[in-house]
PDB file of N, CA and C in Angstrom:
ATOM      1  N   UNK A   1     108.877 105.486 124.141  1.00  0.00           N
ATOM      2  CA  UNK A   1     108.913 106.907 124.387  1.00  0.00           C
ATOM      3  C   UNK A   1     107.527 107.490 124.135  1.00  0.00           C
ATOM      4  N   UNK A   2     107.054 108.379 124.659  1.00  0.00           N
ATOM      5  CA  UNK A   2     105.908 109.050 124.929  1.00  0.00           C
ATOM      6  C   UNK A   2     106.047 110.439 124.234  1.00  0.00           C
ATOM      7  N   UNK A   3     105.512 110.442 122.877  1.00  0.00           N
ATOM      8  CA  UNK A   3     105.272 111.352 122.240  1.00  0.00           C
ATOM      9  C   UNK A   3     104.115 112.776 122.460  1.00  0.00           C
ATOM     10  N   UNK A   4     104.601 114.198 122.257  1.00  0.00           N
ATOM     11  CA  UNK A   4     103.243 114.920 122.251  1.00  0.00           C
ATOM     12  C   UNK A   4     102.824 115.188 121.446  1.00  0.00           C
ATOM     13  N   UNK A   5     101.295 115.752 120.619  1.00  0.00           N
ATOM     14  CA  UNK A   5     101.064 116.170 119.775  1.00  0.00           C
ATOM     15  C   UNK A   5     100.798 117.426 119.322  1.00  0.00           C
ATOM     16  N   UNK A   6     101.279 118.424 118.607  1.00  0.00           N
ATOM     17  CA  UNK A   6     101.030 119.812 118.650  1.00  0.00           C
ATOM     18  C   UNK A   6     100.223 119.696 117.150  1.00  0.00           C
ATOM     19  N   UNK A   7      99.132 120.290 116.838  1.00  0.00           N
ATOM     20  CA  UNK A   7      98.658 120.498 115.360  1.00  0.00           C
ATOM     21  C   UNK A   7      98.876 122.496 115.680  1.00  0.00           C
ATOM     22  N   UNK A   8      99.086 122.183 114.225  1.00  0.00           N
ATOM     23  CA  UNK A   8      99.457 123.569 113.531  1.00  0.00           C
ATOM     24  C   UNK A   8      98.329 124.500 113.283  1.00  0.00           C
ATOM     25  N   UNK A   9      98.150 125.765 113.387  1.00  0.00           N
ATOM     26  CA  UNK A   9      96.808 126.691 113.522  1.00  0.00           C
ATOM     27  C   UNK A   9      96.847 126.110 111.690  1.00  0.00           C
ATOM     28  N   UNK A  10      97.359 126.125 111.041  1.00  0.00           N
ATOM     29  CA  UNK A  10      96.869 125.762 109.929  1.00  0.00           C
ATOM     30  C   UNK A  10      95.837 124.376 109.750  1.00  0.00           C
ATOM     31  N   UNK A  11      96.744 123.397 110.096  1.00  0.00           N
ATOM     32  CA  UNK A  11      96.373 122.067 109.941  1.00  0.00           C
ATOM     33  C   UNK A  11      94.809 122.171 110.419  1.00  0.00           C
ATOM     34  N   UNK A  12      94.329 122.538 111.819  1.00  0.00           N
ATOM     35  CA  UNK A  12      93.365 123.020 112.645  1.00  0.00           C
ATOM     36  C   UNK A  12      92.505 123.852 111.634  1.00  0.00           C
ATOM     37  N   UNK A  13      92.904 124.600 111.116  1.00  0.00           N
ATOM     38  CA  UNK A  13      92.176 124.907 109.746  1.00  0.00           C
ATOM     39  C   UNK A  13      91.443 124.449 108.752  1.00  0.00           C
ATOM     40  N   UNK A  14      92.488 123.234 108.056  1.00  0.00           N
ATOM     41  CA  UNK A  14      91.860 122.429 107.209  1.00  0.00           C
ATOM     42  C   UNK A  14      91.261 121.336 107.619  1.00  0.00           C
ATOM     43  N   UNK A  15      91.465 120.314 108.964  1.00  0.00           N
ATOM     44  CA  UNK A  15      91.002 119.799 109.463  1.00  0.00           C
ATOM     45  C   UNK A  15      89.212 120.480 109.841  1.00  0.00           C
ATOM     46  N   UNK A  16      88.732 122.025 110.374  1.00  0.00           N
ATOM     47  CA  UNK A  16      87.647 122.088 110.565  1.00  0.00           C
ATOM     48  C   UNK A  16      86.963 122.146 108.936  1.00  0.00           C
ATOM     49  N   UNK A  17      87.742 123.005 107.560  1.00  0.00           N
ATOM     50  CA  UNK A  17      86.924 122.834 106.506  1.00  0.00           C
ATOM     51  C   UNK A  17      86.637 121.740 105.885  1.00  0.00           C
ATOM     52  N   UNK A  18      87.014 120.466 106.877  1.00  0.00           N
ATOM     53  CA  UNK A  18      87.187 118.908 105.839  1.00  0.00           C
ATOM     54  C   UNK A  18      86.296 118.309 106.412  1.00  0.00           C
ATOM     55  N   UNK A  19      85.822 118.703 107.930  1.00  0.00           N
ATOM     56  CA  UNK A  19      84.735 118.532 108.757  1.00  0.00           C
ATOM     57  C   UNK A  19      83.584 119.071 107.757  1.00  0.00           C
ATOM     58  N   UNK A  20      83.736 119.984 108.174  1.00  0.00           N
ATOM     59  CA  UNK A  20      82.391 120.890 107.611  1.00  0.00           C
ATOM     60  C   UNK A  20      81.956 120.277 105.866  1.00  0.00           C
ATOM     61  N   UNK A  21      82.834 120.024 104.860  1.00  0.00           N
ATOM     62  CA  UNK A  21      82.490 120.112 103.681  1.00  0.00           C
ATOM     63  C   UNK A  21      81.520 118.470 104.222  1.00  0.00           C
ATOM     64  N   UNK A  22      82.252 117.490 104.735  1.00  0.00           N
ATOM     65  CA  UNK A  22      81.840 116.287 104.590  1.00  0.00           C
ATOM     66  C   UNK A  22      80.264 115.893 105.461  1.00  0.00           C
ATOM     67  N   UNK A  23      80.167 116.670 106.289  1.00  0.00           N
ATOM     68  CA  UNK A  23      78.973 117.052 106.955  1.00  0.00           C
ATOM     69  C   UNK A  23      77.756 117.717 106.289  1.00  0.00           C
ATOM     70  N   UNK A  24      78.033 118.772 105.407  1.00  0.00           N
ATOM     71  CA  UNK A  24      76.796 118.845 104.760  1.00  0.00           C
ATOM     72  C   UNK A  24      77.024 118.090 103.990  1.00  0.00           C
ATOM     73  N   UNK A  25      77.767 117.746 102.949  1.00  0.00           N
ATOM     74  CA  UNK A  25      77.335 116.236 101.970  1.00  0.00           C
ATOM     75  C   UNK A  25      76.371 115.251 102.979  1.00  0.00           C
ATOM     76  N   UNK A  26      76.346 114.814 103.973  1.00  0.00           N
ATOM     77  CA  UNK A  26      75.691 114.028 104.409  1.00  0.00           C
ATOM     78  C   UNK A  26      76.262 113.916 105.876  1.00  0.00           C
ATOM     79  N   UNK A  27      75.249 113.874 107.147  1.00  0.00           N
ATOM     80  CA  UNK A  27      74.962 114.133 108.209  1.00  0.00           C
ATOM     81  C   UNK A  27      75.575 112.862 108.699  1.00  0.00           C
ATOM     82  N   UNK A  28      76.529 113.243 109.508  1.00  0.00           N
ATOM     83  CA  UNK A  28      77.170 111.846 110.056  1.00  0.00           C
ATOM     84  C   UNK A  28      78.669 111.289 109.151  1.00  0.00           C
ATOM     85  N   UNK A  29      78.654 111.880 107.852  1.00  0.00           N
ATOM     86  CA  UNK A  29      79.810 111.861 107.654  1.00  0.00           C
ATOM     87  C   UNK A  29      80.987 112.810 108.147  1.00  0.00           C
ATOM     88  N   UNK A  30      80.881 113.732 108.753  1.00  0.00           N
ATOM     89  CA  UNK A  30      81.724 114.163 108.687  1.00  0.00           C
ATOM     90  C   UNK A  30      82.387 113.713 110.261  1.00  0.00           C
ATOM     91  N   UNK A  31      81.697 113.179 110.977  1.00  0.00           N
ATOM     92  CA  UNK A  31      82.076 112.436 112.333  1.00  0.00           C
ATOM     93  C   UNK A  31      83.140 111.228 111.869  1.00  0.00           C
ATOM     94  N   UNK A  32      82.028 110.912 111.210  1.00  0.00           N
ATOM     95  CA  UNK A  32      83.160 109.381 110.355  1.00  0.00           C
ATOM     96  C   UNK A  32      84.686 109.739 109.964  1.00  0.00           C
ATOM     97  N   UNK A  33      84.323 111.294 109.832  1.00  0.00           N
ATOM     98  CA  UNK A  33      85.936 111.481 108.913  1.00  0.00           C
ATOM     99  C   UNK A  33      86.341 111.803 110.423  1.00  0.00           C
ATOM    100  N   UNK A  34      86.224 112.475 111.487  1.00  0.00           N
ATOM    101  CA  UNK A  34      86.797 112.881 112.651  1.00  0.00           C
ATOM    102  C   UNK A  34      87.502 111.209 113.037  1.00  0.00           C
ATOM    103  N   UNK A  35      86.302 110.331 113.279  1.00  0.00           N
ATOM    104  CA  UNK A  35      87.062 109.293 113.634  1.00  0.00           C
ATOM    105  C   UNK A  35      88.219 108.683 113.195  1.00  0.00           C
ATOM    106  N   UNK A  36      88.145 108.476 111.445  1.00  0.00           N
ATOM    107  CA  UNK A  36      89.255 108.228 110.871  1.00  0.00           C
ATOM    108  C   UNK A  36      90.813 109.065 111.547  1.00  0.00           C
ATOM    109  N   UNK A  37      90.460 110.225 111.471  1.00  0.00           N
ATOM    110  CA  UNK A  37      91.693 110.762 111.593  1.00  0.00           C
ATOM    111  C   UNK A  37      92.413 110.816 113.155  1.00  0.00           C
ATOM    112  N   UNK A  38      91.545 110.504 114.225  1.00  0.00           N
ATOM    113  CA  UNK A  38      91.987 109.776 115.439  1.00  0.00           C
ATOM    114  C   UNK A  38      92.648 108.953 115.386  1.00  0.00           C
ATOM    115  N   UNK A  39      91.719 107.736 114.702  1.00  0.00           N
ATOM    116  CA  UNK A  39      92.917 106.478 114.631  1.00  0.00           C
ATOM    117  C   UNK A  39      94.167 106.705 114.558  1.00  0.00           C
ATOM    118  N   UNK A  40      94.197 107.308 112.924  1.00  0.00           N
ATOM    119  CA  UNK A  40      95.414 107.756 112.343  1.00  0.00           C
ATOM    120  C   UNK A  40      96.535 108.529 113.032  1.00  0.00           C
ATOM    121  N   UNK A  41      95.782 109.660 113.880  1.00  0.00           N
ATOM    122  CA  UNK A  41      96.421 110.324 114.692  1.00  0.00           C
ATOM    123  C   UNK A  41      97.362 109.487 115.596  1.00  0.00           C
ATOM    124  N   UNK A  42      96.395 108.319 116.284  1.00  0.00           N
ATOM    125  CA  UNK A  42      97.070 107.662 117.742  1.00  0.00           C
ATOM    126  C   UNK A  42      97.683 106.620 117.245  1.00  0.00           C
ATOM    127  N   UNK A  43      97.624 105.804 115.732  1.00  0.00           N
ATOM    128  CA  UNK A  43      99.172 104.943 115.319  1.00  0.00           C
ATOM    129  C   UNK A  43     100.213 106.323 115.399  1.00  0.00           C
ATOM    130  N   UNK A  44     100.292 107.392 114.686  1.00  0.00           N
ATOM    131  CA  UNK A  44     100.892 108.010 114.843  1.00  0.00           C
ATOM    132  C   UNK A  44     101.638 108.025 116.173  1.00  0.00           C
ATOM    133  N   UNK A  45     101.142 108.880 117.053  1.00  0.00           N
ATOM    134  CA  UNK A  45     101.593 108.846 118.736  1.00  0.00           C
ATOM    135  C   UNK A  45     102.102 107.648 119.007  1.00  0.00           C
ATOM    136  N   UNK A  46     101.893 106.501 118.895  1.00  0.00           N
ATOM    137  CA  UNK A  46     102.082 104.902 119.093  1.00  0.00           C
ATOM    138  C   UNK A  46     103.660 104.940 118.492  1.00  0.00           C
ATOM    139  N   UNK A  47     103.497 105.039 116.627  1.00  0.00           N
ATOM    140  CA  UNK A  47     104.629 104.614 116.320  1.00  0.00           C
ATOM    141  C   UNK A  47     104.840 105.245 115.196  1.00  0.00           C
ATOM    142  N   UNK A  48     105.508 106.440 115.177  1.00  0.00           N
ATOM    143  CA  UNK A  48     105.381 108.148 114.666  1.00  0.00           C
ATOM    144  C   UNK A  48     106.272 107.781 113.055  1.00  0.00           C
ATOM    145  N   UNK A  49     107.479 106.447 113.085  1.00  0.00           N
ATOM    146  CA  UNK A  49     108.009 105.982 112.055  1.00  0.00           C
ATOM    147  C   UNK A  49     107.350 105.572 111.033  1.00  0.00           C
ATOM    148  N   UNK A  50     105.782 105.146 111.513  1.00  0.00           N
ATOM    149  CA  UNK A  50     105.390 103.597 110.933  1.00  0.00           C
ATOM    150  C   UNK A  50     105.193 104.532 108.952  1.00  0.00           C
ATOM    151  N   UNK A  51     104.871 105.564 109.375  1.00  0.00           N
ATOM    152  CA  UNK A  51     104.507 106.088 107.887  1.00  0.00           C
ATOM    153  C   UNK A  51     105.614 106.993 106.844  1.00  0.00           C
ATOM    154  N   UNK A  52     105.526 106.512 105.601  1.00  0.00           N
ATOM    155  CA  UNK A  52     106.779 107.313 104.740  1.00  0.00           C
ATOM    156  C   UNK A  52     106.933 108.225 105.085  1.00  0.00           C
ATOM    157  N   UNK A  53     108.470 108.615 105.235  1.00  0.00           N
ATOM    158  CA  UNK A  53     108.723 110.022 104.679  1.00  0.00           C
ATOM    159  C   UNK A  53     109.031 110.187 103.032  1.00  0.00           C
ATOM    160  N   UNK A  54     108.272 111.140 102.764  1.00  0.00           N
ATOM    161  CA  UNK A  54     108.210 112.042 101.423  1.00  0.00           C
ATOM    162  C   UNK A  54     108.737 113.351 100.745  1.00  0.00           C
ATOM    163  N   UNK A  55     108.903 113.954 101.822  1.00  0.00           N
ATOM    164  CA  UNK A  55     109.372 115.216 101.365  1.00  0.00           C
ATOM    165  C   UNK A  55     110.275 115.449 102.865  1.00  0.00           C
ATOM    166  N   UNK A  56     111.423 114.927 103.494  1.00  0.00           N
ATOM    167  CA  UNK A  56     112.518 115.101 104.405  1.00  0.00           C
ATOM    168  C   UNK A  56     112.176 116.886 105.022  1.00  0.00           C
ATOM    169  N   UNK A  57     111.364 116.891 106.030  1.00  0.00           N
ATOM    170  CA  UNK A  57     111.737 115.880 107.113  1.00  0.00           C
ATOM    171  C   UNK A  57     110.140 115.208 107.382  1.00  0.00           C
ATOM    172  N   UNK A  58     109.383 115.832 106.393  1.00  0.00           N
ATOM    173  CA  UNK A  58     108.206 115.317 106.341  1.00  0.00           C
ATOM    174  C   UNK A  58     107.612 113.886 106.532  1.00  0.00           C
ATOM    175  N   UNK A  59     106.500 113.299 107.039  1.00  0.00           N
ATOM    176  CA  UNK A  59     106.104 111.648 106.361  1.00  0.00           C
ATOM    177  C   UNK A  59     104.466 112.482 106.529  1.00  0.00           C
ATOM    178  N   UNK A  60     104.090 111.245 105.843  1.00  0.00           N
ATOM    179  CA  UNK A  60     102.576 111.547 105.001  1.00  0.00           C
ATOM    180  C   UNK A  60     102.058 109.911 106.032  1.00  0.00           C
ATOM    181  N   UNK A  61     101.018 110.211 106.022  1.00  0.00           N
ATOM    182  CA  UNK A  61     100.232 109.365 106.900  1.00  0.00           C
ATOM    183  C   UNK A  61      98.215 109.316 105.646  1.00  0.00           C
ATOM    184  N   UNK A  62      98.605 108.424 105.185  1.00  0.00           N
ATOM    185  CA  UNK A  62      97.259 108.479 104.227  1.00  0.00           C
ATOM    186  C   UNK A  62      95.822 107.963 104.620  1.00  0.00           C
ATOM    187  N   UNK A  63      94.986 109.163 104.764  1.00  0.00           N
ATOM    188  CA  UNK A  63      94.020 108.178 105.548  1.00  0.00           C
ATOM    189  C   UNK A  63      93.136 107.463 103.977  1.00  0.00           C
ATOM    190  N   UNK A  64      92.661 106.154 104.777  1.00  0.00           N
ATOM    191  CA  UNK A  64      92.136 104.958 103.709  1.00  0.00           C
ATOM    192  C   UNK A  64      90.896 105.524 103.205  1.00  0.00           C
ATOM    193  N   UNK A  65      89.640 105.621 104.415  1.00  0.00           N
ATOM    194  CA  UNK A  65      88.419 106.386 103.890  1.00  0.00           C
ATOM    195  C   UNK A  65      88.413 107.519 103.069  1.00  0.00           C
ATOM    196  N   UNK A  66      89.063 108.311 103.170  1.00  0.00           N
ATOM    197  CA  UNK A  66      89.308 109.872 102.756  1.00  0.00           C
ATOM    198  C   UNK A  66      90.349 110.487 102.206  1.00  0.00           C
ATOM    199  N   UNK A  67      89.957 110.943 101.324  1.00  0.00           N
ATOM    200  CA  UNK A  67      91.391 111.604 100.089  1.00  0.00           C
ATOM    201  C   UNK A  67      92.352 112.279 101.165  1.00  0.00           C
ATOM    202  N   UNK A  68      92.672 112.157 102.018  1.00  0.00           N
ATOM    203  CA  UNK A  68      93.772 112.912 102.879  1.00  0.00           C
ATOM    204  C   UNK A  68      94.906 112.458 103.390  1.00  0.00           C
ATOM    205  N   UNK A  69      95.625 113.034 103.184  1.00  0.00           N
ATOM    206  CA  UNK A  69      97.006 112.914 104.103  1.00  0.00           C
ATOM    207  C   UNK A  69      97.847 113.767 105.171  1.00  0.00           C
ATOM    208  N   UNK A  70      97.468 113.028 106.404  1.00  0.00           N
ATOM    209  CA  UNK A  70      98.188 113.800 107.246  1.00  0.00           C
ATOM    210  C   UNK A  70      99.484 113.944 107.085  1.00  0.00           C
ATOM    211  N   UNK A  71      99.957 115.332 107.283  1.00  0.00           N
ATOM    212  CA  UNK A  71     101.689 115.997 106.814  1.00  0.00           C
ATOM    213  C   UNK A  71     102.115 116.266 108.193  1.00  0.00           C
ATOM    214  N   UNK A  72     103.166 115.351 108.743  1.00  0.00           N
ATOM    215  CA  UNK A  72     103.834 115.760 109.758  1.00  0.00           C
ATOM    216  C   UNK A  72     105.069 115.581 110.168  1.00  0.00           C
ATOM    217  N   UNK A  73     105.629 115.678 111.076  1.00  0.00           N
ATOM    218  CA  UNK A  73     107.029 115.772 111.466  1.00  0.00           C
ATOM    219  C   UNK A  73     107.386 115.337 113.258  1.00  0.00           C
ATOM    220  N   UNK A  74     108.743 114.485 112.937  1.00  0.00           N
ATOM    221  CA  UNK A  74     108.624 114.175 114.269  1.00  0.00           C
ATOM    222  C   UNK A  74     109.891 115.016 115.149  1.00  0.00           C
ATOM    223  N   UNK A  75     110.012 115.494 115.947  1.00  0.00           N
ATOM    224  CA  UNK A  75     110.919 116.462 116.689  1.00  0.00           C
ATOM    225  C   UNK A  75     110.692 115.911 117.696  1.00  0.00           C
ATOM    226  N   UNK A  76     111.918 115.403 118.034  1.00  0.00           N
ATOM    227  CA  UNK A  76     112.332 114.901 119.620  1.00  0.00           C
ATOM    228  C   UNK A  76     111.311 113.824 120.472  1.00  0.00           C
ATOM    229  N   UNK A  77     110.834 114.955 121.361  1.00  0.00           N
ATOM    230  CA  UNK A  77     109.084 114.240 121.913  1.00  0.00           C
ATOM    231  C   UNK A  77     108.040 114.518 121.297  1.00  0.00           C
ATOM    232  N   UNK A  78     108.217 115.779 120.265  1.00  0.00           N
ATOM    233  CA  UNK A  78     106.672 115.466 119.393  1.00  0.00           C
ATOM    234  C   UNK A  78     106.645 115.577 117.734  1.00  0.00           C
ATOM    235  N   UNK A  79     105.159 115.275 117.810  1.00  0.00           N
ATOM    236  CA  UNK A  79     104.888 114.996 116.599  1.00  0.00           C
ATOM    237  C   UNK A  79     104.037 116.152 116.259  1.00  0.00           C
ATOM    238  N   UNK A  80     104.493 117.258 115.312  1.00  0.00           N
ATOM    239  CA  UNK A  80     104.349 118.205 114.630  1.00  0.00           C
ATOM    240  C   UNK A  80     102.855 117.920 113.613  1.00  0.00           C
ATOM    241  N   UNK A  81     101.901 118.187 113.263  1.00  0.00           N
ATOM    242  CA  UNK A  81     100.864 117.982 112.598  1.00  0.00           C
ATOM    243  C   UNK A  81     101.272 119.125 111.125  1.00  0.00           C
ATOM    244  N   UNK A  82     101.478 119.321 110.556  1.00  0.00           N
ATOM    245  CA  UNK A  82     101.538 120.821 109.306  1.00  0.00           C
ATOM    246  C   UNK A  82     100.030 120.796 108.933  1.00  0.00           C
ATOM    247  N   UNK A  83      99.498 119.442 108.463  1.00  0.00           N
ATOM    248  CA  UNK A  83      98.002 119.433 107.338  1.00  0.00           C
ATOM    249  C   UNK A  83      97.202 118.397 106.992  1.00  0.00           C
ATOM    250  N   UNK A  84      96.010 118.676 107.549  1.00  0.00           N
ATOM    251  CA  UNK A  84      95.281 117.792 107.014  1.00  0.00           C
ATOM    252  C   UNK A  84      94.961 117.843 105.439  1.00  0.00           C
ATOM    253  N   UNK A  85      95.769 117.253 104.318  1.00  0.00           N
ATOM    254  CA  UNK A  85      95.912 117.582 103.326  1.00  0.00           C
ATOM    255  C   UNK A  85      94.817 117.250 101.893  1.00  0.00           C
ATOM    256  N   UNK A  86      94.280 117.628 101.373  1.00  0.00           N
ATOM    257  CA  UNK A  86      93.109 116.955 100.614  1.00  0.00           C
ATOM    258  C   UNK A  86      94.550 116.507  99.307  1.00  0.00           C
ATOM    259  N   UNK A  87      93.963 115.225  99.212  1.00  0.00           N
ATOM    260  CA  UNK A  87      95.062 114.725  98.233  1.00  0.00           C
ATOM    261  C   UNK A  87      94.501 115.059  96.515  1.00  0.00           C
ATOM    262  N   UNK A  88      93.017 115.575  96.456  1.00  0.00           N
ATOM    263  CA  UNK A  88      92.792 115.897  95.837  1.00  0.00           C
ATOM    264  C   UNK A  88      93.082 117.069  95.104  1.00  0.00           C
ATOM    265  N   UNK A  89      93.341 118.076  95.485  1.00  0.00           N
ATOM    266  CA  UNK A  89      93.991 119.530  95.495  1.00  0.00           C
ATOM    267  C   UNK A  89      95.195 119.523  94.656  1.00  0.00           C
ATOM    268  N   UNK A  90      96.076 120.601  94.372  1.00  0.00           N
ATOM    269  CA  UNK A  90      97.336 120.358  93.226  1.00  0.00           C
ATOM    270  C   UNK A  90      98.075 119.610  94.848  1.00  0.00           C
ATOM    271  N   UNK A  91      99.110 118.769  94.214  1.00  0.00           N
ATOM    272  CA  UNK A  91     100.117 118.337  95.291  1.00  0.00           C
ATOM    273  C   UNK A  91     101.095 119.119  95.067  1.00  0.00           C
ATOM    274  N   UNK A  92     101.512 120.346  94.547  1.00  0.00           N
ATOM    275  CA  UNK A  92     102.438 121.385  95.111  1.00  0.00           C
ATOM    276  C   UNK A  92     102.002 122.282  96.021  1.00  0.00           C
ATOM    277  N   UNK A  93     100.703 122.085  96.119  1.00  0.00           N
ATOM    278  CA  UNK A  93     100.285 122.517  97.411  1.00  0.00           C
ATOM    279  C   UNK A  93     100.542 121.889  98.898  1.00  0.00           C
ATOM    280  N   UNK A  94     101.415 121.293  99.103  1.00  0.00           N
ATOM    281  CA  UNK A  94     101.606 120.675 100.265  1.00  0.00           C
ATOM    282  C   UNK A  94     102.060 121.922 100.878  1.00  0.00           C
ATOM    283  N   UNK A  95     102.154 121.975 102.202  1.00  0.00           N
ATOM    284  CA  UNK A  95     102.807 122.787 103.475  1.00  0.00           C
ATOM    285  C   UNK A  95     104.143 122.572 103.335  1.00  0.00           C
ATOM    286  N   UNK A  96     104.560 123.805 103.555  1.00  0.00           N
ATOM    287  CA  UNK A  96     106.388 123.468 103.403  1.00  0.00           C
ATOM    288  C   UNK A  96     106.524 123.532 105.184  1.00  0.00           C
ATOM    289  N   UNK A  97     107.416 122.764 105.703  1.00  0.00           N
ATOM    290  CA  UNK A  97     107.014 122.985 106.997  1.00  0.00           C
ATOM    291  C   UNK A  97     108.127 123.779 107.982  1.00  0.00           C
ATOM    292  N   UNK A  98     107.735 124.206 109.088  1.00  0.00           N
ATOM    293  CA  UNK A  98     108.224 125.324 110.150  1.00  0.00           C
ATOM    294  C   UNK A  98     107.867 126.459 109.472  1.00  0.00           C
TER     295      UNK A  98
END
Protein backbone atom coordinates (compact mmCIF):
# COMPACT_ATOMS: atom_id res chain seq x y z
CA UNK A 1 0.00 0.00 0.00
CA UNK A 2 1.15 3.43 -0.90
CA UNK A 3 1.24 5.70 1.89
CA UNK A 4 1.02 9.80 1.95
CA UNK A 5 2.84 12.03 4.00
CA UNK A 6 1.30 15.10 5.65
CA UNK A 7 3.81 16.95 8.34
CA UNK A 8 2.10 19.09 10.77
CA UNK A 9 2.61 23.15 10.64
CA UNK A 10 4.09 22.33 13.94
CA UNK A 11 6.40 19.49 13.22
CA UNK A 12 7.54 21.94 10.06
CA UNK A 13 8.36 24.16 12.85
CA UNK A 14 10.63 22.24 14.81
CA UNK A 15 12.04 20.50 12.02
CA UNK A 16 13.23 24.25 10.52
CA UNK A 17 14.60 25.26 14.35
CA UNK A 18 16.61 21.81 14.43
CA UNK A 19 17.94 22.84 10.98
CA UNK A 20 18.93 26.09 11.89
CA UNK A 21 20.39 25.37 15.55
CA UNK A 22 22.64 22.51 13.92
CA UNK A 23 23.86 24.72 11.08
CA UNK A 24 25.32 27.40 12.94
CA UNK A 25 27.05 24.91 15.33
CA UNK A 26 28.81 23.95 12.25
CA UNK A 27 28.24 24.45 8.45
CA UNK A 28 27.12 21.33 6.85
CA UNK A 29 25.68 19.91 9.79
CA UNK A 30 22.65 20.80 9.63
CA UNK A 31 22.21 19.17 5.95
CA UNK A 32 23.49 16.01 7.61
CA UNK A 33 20.59 16.27 10.00
CA UNK A 34 18.09 16.99 6.85
CA UNK A 35 19.45 13.83 5.40
CA UNK A 36 19.04 11.74 8.41
CA UNK A 37 15.55 12.55 8.71
CA UNK A 38 14.72 11.57 4.94
CA UNK A 39 15.91 8.29 5.41
CA UNK A 40 13.90 8.00 8.41
CA UNK A 41 11.08 9.62 6.81
CA UNK A 42 11.06 7.04 3.62
CA UNK A 43 11.48 3.61 6.02
CA UNK A 44 8.64 5.25 7.38
CA UNK A 45 6.52 5.58 3.95
CA UNK A 46 8.07 2.01 3.10
CA UNK A 47 6.97 0.38 6.32
CA UNK A 48 5.01 2.93 8.65
CA UNK A 49 4.77 -0.32 11.44
CA UNK A 50 8.44 -0.91 11.50
CA UNK A 51 8.74 1.65 14.60
CA UNK A 52 7.19 1.44 18.36
CA UNK A 53 4.24 2.66 19.32
CA UNK A 54 4.54 4.62 22.63
CA UNK A 55 1.98 6.66 23.47
CA UNK A 56 -1.37 4.86 21.30
CA UNK A 57 -1.93 5.95 18.65
CA UNK A 58 1.42 7.39 18.45
CA UNK A 59 5.01 5.45 17.33
CA UNK A 60 8.30 7.28 17.77
CA UNK A 61 10.76 6.72 15.04
CA UNK A 62 14.39 7.58 16.74
CA UNK A 63 16.77 9.09 14.64
CA UNK A 64 20.49 7.41 15.44
CA UNK A 65 22.68 10.62 14.59
CA UNK A 66 20.49 13.06 16.45
CA UNK A 67 18.69 13.38 19.78
CA UNK A 68 15.28 13.20 17.89
CA UNK A 69 12.33 11.44 17.50
CA UNK A 70 10.01 11.56 14.92
CA UNK A 71 6.18 11.50 16.53
CA UNK A 72 3.72 10.15 14.19
CA UNK A 73 0.65 8.43 13.33
CA UNK A 74 -0.61 6.23 10.77
CA UNK A 75 -4.35 6.91 9.38
CA UNK A 76 -5.52 4.84 6.66
CA UNK A 77 -3.23 6.06 3.58
CA UNK A 78 -1.19 8.39 5.60
CA UNK A 79 1.29 8.95 7.77
CA UNK A 80 0.63 11.94 10.04
CA UNK A 81 4.14 13.63 11.11
CA UNK A 82 3.08 15.64 14.88
CA UNK A 83 7.21 16.39 15.69
CA UNK A 84 10.34 16.49 15.08
CA UNK A 85 11.01 15.96 18.73
CA UNK A 86 14.38 16.94 20.55
CA UNK A 87 14.65 14.00 22.94
CA UNK A 88 16.56 16.21 24.88
CA UNK A 89 13.81 18.61 26.07
CA UNK A 90 11.35 17.48 29.18
CA UNK A 91 9.56 14.28 27.55
CA UNK A 92 6.16 15.58 28.77
CA UNK A 93 6.64 17.71 26.23
CA UNK A 94 5.71 15.45 23.52
CA UNK A 95 2.72 16.59 21.08
CA UNK A 96 -0.49 15.21 22.12
CA UNK A 97 -1.79 14.48 18.75
CA UNK A 98 -4.88 15.80 16.40
Amino acid sequence: MKYFLHIKEEANIDFIEAYEYYESKSIGLGERFIEQIDIFLELILQNPFLFPCKQSPCREAFIIDFPYLIVYEVEEKSIVVYAFFNTWKNPKGKPNTK
